[in-house]
N, C-alpha and C. Protein backbone atom coordinates (compact mmCIF):
# COMPACT_ATOMS: atom_id res chain seq x y z
N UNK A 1 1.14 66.76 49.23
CA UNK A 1 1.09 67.76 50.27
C UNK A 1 0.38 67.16 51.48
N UNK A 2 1.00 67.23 52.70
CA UNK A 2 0.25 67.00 54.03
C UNK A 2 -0.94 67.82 53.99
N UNK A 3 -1.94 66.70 54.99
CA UNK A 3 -2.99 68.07 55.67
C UNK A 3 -2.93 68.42 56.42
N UNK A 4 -1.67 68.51 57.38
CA UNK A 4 -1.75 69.66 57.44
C UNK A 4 -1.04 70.82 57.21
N UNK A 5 -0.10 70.57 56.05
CA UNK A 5 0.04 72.33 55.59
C UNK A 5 -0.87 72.43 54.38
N UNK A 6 -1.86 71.91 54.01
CA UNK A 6 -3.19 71.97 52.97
C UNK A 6 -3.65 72.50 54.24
N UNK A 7 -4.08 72.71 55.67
CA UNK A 7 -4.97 73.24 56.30
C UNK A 7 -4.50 74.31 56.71
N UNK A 8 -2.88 74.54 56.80
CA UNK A 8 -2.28 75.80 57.05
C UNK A 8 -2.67 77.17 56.01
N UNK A 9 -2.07 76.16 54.96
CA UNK A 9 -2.65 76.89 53.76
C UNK A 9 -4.34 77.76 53.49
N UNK A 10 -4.75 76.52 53.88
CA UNK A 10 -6.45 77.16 53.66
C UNK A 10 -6.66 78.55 54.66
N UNK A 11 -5.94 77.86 56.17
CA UNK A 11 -6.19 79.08 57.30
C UNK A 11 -5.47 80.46 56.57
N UNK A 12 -4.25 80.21 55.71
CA UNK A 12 -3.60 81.60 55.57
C UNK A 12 -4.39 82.23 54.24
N UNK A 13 -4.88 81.61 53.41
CA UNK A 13 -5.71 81.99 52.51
C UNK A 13 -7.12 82.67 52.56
N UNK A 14 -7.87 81.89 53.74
CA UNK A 14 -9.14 82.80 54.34
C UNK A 14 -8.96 83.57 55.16
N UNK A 15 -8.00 83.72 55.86
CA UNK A 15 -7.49 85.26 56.81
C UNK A 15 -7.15 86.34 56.07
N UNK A 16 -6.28 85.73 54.36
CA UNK A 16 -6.39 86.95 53.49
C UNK A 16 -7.62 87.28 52.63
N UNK A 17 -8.70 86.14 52.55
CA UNK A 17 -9.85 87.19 51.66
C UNK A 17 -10.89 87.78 52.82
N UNK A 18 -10.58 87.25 54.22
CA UNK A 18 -11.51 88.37 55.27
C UNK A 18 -11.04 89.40 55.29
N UNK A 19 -9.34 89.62 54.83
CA UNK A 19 -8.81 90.81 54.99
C UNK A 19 -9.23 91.74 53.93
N UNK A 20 -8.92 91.10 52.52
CA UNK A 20 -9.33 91.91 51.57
C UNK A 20 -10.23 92.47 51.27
N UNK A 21 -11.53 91.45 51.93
CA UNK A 21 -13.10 91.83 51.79
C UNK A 21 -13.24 93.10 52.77
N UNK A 22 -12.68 93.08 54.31
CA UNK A 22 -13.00 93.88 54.87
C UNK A 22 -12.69 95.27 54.18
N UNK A 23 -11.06 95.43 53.21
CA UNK A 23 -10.65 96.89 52.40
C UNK A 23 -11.75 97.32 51.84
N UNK A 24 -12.77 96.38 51.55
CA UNK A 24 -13.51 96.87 50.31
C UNK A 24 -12.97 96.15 49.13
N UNK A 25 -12.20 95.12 48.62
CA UNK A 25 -12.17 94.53 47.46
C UNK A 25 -13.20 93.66 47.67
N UNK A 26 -12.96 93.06 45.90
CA UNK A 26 -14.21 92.00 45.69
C UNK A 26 -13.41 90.67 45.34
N UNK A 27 -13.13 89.42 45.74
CA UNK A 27 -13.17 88.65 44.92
C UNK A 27 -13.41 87.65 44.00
N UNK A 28 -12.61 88.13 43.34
CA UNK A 28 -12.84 86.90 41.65
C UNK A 28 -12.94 85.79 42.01
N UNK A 29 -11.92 85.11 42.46
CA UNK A 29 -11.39 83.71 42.43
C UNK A 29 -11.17 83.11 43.90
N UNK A 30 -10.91 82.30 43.87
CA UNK A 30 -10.22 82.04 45.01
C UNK A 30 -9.30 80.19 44.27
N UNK A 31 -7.90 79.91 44.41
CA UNK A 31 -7.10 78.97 44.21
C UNK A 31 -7.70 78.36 42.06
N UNK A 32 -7.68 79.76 41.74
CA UNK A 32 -8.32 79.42 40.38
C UNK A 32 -6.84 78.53 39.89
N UNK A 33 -7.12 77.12 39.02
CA UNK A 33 -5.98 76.00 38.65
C UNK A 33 -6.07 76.39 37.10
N UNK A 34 -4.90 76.01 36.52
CA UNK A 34 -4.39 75.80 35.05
C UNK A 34 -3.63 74.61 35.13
N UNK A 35 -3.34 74.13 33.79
CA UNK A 35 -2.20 73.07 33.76
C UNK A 35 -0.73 73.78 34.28
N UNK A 36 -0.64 75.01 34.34
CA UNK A 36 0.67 75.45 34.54
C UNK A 36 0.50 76.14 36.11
N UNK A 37 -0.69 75.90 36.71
CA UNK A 37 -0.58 75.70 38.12
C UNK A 37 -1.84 76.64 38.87
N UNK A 38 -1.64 77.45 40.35
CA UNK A 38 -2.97 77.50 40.64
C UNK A 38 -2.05 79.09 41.16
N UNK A 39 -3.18 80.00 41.27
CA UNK A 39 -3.42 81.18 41.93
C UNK A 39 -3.84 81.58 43.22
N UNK A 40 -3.45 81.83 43.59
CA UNK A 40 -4.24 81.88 44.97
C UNK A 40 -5.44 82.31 45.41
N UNK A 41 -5.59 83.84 44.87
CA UNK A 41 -6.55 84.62 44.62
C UNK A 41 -6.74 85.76 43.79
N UNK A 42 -7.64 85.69 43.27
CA UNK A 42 -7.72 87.21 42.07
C UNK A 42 -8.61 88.03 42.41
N UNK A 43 -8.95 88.95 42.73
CA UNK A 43 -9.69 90.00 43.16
C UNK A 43 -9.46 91.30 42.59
N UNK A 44 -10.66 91.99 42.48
CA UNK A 44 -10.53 93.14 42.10
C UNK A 44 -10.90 94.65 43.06
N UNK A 45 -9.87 95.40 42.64
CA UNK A 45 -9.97 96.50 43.42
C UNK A 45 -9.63 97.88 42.05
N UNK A 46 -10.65 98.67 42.21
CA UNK A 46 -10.65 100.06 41.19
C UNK A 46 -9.97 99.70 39.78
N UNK A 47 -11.13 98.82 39.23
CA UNK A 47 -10.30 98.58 37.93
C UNK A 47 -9.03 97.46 37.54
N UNK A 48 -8.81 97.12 38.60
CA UNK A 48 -7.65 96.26 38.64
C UNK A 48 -7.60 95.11 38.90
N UNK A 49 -7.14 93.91 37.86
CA UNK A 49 -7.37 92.80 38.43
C UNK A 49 -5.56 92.60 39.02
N UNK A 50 -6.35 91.91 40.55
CA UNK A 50 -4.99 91.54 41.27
C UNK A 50 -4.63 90.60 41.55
N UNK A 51 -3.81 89.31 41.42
CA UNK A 51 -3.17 88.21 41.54
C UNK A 51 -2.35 88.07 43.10
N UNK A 52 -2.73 87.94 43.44
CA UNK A 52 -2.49 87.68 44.56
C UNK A 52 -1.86 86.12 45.20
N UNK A 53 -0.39 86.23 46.01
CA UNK A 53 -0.21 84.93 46.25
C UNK A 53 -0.03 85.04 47.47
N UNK A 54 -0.54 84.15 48.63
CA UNK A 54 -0.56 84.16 49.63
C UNK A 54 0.58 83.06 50.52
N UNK A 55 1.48 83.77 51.78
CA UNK A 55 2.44 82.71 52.20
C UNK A 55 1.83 82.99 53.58
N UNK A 56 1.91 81.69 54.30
CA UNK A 56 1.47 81.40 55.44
C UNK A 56 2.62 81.30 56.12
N UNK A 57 3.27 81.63 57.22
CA UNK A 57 4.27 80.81 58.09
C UNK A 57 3.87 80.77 59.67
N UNK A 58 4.41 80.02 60.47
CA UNK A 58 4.16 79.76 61.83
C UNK A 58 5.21 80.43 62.73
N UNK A 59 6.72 81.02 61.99
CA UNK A 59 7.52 81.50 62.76
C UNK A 59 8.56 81.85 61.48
N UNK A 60 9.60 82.44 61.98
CA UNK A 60 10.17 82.63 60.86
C UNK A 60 11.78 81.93 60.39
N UNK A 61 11.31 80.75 61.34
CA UNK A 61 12.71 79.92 61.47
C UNK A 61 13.18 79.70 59.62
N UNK A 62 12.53 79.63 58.72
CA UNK A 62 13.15 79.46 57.24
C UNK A 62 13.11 80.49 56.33
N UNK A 63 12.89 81.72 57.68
CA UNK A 63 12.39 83.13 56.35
C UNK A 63 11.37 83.62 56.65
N UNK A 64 11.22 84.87 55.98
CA UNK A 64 9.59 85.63 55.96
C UNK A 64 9.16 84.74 54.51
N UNK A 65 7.86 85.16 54.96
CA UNK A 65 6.91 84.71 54.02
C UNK A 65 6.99 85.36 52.44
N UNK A 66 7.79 86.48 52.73
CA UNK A 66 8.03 87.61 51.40
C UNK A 66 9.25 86.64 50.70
N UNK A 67 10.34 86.04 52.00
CA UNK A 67 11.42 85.77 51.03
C UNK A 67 11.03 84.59 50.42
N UNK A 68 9.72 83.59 50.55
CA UNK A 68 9.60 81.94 49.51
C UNK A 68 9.02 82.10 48.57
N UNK A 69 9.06 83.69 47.96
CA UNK A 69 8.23 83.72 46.94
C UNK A 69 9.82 84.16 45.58
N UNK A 70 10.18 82.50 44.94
CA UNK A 70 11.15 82.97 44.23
C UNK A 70 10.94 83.43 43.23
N UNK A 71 11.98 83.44 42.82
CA UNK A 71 12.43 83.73 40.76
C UNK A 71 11.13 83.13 39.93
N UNK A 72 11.08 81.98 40.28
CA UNK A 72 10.25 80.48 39.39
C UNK A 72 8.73 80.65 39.62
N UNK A 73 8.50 81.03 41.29
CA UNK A 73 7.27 81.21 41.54
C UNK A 73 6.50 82.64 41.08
N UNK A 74 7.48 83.62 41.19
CA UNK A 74 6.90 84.32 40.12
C UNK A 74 6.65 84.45 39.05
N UNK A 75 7.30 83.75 37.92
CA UNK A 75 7.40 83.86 36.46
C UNK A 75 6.08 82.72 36.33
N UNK A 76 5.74 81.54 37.21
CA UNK A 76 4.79 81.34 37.47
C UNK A 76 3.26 81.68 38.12
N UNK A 77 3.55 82.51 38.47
CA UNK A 77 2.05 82.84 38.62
C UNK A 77 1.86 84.35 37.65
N UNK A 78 2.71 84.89 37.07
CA UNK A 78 2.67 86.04 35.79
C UNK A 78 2.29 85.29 34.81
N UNK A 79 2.50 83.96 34.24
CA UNK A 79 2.50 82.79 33.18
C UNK A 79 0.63 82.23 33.28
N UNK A 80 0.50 82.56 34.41
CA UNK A 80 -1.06 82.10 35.14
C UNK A 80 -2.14 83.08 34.80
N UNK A 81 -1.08 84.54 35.15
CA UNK A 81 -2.19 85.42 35.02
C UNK A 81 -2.95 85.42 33.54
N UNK A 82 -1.41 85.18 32.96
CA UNK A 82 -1.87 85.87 30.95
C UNK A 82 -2.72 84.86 30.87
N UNK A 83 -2.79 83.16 31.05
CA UNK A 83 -3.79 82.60 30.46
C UNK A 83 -5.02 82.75 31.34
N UNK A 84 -5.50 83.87 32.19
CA UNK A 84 -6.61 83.47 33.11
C UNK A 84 -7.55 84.78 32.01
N UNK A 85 -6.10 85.52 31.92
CA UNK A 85 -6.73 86.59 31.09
C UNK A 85 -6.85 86.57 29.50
N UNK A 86 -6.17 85.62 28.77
CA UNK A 86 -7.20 85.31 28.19
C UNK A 86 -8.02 84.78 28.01
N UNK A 87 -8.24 83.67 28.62
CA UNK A 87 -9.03 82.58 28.99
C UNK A 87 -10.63 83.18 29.28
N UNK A 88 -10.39 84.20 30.18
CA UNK A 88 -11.65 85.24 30.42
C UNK A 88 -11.96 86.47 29.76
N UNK A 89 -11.14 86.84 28.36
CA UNK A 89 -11.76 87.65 27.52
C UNK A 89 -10.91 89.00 28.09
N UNK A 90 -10.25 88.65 28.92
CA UNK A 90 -10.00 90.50 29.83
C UNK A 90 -8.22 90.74 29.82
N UNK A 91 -7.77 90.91 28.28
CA UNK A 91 -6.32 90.51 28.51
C UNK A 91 -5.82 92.02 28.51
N UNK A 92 -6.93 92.95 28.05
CA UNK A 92 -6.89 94.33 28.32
C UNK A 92 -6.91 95.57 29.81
N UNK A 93 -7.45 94.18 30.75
CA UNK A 93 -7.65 94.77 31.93
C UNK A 93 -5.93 94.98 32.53
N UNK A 94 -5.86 96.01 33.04
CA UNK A 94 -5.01 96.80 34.44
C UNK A 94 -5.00 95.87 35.44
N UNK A 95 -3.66 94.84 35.17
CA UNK A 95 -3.17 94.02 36.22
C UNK A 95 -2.24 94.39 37.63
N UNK A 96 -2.44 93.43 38.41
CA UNK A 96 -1.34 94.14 39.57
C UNK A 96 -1.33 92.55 40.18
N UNK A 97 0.50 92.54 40.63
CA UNK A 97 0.70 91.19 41.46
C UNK A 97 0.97 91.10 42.62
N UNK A 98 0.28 91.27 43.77
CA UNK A 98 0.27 91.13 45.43
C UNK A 98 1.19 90.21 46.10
N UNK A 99 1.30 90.27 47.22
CA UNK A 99 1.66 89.17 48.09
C UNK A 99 1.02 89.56 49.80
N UNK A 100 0.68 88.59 50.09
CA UNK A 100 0.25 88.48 51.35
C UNK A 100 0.95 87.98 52.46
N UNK A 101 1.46 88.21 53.31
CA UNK A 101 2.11 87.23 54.72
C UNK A 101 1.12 87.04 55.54
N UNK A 102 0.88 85.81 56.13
CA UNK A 102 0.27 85.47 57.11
C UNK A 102 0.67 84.76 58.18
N UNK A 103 1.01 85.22 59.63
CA UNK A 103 1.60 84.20 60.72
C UNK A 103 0.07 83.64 61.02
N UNK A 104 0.46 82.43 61.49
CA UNK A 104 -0.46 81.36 61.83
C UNK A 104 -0.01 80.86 63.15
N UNK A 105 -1.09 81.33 63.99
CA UNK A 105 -0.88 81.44 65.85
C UNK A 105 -1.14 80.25 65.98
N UNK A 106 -0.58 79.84 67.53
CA UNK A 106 -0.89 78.74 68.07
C UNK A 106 -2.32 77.82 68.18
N UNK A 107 -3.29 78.95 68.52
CA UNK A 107 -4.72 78.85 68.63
C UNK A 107 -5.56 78.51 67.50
N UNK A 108 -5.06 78.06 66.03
CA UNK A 108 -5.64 77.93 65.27
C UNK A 108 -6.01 79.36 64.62
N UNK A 109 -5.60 80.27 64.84
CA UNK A 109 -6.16 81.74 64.03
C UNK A 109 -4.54 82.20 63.26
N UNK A 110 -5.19 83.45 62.61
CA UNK A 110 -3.73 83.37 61.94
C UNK A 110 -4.23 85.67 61.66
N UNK A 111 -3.42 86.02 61.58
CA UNK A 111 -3.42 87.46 61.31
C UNK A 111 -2.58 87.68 59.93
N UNK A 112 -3.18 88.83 59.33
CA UNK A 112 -2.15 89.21 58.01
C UNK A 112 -1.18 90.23 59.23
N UNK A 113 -0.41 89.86 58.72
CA UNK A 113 1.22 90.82 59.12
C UNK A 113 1.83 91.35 58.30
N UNK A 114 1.65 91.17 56.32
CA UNK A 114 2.49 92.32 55.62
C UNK A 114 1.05 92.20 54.15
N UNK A 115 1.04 93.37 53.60
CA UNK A 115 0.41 93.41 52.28
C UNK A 115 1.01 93.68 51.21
N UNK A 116 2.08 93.74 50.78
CA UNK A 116 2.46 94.21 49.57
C UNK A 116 2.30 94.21 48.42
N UNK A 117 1.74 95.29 47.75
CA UNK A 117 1.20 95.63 46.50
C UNK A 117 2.10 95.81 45.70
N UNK A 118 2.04 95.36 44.60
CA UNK A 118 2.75 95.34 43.38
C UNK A 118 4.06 94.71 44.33
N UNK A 119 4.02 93.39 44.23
CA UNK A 119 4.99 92.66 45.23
C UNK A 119 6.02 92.05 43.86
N UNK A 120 5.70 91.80 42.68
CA UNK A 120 6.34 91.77 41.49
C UNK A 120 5.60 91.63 40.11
């Protein structure tokens, strides 16, 4: 991976836990890794642990950020959740799987532009 979409990445990832923090969630994790790959963020809100995957884009010349989240990448990060949860004792907890969009401005800043809950 370049750095710089490792720095795109990071910018669209901390624009979503200032966002989340500001709702009032808490989070767990932040890019928690397995052998079967990494999370973006897990946080909890009323009981719920939420998985969260975050897409960054700069424009939407290849798509929204909603449409690069495929088939594969989901069954992957659902495959992530079960071992995080058992891994941490909590395979009983009230899951939920997010998605975040983030455009990433010229200026180096970046805004959330979609939240979708229970995104799959």
């Amino acid at each position: 991976m370049s750095d710089n979409r490792r720095r795109k990445g990071a910018l669209g990832e901390e624009t979503a836990v200032q966002y989340l923090t500001a709702k009032g969630w808490r989070i767990i994790e932040r890019n928690w890794r397995c052998r079967s790959g990494e999370v973006d963020i897990i946080a909890k809100k009323d009981g719920t642990l939420i998985f969260i995957e975050v897409r960054s884009r700069t424009g939407a010349t290849h798509g929204t950020a909603a449409e690069s989240v495929t088939a594969r990448k989901i069954a992957q990060v659902r495959h992530i959740a079960q071992i995080y949860l058992h891994m941490h004792g909590v395979a009983d907890t009230p899951v939920r799987f997010d998605m975040i969009a983030v455009r990433l401005l010229p200026d180096q800043k970046a805004e959330v532009m979609e939240h979708i809950e229970a995104a799959f």
